[in-house]
Protein backbone atom coordinates (compact mmCIF):
# COMPACT_ATOMS: atom_id res chain seq x y z
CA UNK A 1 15.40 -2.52 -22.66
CA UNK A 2 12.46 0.08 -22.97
CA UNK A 3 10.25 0.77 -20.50
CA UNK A 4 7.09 -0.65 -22.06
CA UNK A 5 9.17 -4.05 -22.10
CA UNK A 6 10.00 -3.87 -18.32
CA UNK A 7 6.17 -3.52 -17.59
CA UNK A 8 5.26 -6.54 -19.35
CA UNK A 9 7.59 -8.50 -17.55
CA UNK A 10 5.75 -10.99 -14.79
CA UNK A 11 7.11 -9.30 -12.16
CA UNK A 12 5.60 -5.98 -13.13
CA UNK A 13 2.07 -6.82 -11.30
CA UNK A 14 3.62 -7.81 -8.01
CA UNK A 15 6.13 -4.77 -8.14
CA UNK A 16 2.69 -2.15 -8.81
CA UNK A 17 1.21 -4.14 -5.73
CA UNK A 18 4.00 -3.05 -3.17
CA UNK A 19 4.32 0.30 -4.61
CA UNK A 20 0.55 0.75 -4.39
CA UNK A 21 0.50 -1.29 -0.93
CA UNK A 22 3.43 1.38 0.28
CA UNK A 23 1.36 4.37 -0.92
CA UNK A 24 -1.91 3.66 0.77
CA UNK A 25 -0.01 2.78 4.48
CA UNK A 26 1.46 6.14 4.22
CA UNK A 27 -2.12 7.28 3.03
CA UNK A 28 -3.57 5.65 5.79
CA UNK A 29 -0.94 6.56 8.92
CA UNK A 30 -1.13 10.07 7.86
CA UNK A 31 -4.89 9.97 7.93
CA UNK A 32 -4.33 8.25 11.52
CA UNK A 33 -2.07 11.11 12.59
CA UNK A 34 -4.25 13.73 11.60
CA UNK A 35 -7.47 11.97 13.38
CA UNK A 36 -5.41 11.78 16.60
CA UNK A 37 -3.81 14.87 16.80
CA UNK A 38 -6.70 17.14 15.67
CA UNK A 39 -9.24 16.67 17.14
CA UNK A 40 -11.69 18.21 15.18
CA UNK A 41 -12.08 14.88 12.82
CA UNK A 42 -14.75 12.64 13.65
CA UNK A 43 -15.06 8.98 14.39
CA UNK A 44 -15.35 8.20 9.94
CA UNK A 45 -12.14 9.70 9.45
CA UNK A 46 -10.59 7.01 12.11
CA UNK A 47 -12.00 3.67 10.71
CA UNK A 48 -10.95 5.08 7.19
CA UNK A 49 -7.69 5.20 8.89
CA UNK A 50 -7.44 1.81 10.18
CA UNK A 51 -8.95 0.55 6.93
CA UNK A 52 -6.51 2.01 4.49
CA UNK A 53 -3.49 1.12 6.75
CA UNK A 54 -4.63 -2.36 7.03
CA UNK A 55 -5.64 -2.83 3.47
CA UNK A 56 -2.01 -1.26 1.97
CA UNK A 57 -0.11 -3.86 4.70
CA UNK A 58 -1.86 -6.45 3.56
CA UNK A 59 -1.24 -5.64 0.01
CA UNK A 60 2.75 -4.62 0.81
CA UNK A 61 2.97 -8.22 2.40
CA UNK A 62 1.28 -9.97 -0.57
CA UNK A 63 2.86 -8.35 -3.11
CA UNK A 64 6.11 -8.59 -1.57
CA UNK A 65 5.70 -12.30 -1.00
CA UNK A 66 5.26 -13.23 -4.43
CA UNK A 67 8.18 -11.11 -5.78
CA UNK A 68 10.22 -13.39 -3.10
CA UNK A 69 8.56 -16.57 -4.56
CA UNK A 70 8.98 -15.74 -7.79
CA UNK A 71 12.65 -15.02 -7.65
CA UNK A 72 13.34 -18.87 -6.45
């Protein structure tokens, strides 16, 4: 099976969702690491933190509960 074939598949959309939900909680706990440990970042840098951990959970956690569903 090509690639192209795999992507179309229904399961494609949920599978981009966790990968993209994975990237932006490591996006977002680096961001929180490097507010808290140097302390030259400002207060911004900390709710954009918080805000792009949060929003890749929640997509990781959606995403991952409809590949569950949608293997039943």
């Amino acid at each position: 099976m090509r690639v192209s074939q795999r992507l179309r598949s229904p399961e494609a959309g949920p599978i981009w969702g966790l990968i993209f939900g994975l990237l932006l909680t490591g996006i977002g706990g680096c961001l929180w690491c490097y507010t808290e440990f140097v302390r030259v970042a400002d207060k911004f840098d900390g709710a954009l933190a918080v805000a792009a951990l949060l929003v890749g959970l929640l997509s990781a956690f959606y995403a991952g509960r409809q590949l569950r569903h949608s293997h039943r």
